[in-house]
Protein backbone atom coordinates (compact mmCIF):
# COMPACT_ATOMS: atom_id res chain seq x y z
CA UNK A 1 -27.75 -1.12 -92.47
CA UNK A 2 -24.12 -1.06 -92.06
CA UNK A 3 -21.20 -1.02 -94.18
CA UNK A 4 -17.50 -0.66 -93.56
CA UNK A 5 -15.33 2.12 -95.02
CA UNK A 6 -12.29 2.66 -95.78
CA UNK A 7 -9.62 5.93 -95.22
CA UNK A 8 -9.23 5.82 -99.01
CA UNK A 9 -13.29 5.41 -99.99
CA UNK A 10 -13.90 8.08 -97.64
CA UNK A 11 -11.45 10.31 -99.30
CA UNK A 12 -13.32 9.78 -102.98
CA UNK A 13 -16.27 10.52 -101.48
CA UNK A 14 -14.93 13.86 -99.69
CA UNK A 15 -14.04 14.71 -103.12
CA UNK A 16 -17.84 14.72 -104.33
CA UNK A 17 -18.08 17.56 -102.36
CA UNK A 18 -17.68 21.38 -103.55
CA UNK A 19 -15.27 21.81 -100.79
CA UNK A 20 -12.47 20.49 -99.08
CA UNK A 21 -13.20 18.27 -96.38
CA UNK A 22 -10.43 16.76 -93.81
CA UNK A 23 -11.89 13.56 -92.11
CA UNK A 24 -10.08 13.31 -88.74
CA UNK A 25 -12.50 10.68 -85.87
CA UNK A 26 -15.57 9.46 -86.34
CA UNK A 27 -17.56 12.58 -85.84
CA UNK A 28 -15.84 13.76 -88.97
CA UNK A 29 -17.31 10.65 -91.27
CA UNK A 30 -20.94 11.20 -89.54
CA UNK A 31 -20.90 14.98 -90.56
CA UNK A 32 -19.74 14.21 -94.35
CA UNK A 33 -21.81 11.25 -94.47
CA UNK A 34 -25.03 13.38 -93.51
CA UNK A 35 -23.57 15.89 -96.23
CA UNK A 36 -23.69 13.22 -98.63
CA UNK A 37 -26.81 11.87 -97.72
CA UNK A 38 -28.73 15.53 -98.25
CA UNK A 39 -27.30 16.22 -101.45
CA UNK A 40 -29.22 12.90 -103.08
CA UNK A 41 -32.27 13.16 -104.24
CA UNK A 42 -35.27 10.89 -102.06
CA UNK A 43 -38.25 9.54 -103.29
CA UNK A 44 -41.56 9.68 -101.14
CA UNK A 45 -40.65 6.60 -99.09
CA UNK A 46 -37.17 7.29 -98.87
CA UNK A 47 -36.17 4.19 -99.72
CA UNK A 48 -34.66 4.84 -103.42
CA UNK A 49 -32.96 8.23 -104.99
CA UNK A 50 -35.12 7.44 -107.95
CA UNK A 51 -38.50 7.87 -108.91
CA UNK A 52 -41.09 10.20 -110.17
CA UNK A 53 -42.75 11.34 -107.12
CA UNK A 54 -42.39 13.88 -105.09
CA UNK A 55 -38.47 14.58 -103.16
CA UNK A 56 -38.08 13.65 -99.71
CA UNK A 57 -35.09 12.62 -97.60
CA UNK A 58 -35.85 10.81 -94.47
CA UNK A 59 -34.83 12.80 -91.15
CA UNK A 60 -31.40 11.17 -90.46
CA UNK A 61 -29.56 9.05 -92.50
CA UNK A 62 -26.44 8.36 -90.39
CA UNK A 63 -27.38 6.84 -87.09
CA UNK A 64 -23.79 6.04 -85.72
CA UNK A 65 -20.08 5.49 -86.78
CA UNK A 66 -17.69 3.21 -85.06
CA UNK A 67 -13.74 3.69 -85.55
CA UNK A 68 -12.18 0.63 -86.58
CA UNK A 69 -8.79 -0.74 -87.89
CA UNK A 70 -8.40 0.81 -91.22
CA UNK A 71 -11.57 2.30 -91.56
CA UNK A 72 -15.48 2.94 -90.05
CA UNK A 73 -18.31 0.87 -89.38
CA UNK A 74 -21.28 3.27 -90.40
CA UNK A 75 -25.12 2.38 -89.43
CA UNK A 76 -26.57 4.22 -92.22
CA UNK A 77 -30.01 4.72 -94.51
CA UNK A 78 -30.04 1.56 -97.25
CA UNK A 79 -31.09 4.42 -99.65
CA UNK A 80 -27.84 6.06 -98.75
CA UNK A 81 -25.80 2.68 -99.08
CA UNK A 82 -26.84 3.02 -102.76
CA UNK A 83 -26.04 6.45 -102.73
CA UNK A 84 -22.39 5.84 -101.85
CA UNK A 85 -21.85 2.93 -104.14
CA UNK A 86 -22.60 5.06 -107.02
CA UNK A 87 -20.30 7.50 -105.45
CA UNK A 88 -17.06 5.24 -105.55
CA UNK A 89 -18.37 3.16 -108.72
């Protein structure tokens, strides 16, 4: 799936974070977008961060960032897409 951030969503999400994080090229975004994307919790499909089976997080979760004009194209997990729009809700 892919979605299109922005500096300033990208920002809110570095603050869900227990660190500082500076986001500086694309590389950057991939790295806190992974981050992100292993602190959620996964049911067994991987498809949904809710559920009562057993935890899982598929393998990778952010399969490529593009630098654009005020922002990032991300190709990322759908269950991650949720993820994030909880994050900046």
């Amino acid at each position: 799936m892919r979605i299109k951030l922005t500096g300033e969503q990208l920002t809110k999400l570095s603050s869900s974070l227990p660190f500082e994080v500076m986001l500086d090229k694309a590389n950057d975004v991939r790295g806190l977008l992974e981050l992100l994307g292993k602190q959620m919790p996964w049911d067994e499909t991987g498809l949904s961060k809710f559920g009562d089976n057993a935890l899982r997080r598929p393998g990778r979760v952010t399969f490529g960032i593009e630098e654009v004009d005020g922002g990032f194209i991300c190709d990322i997990h759908p269950a991650l897409v949720q993820h994030i729009y909880t994050l900046l809700s």
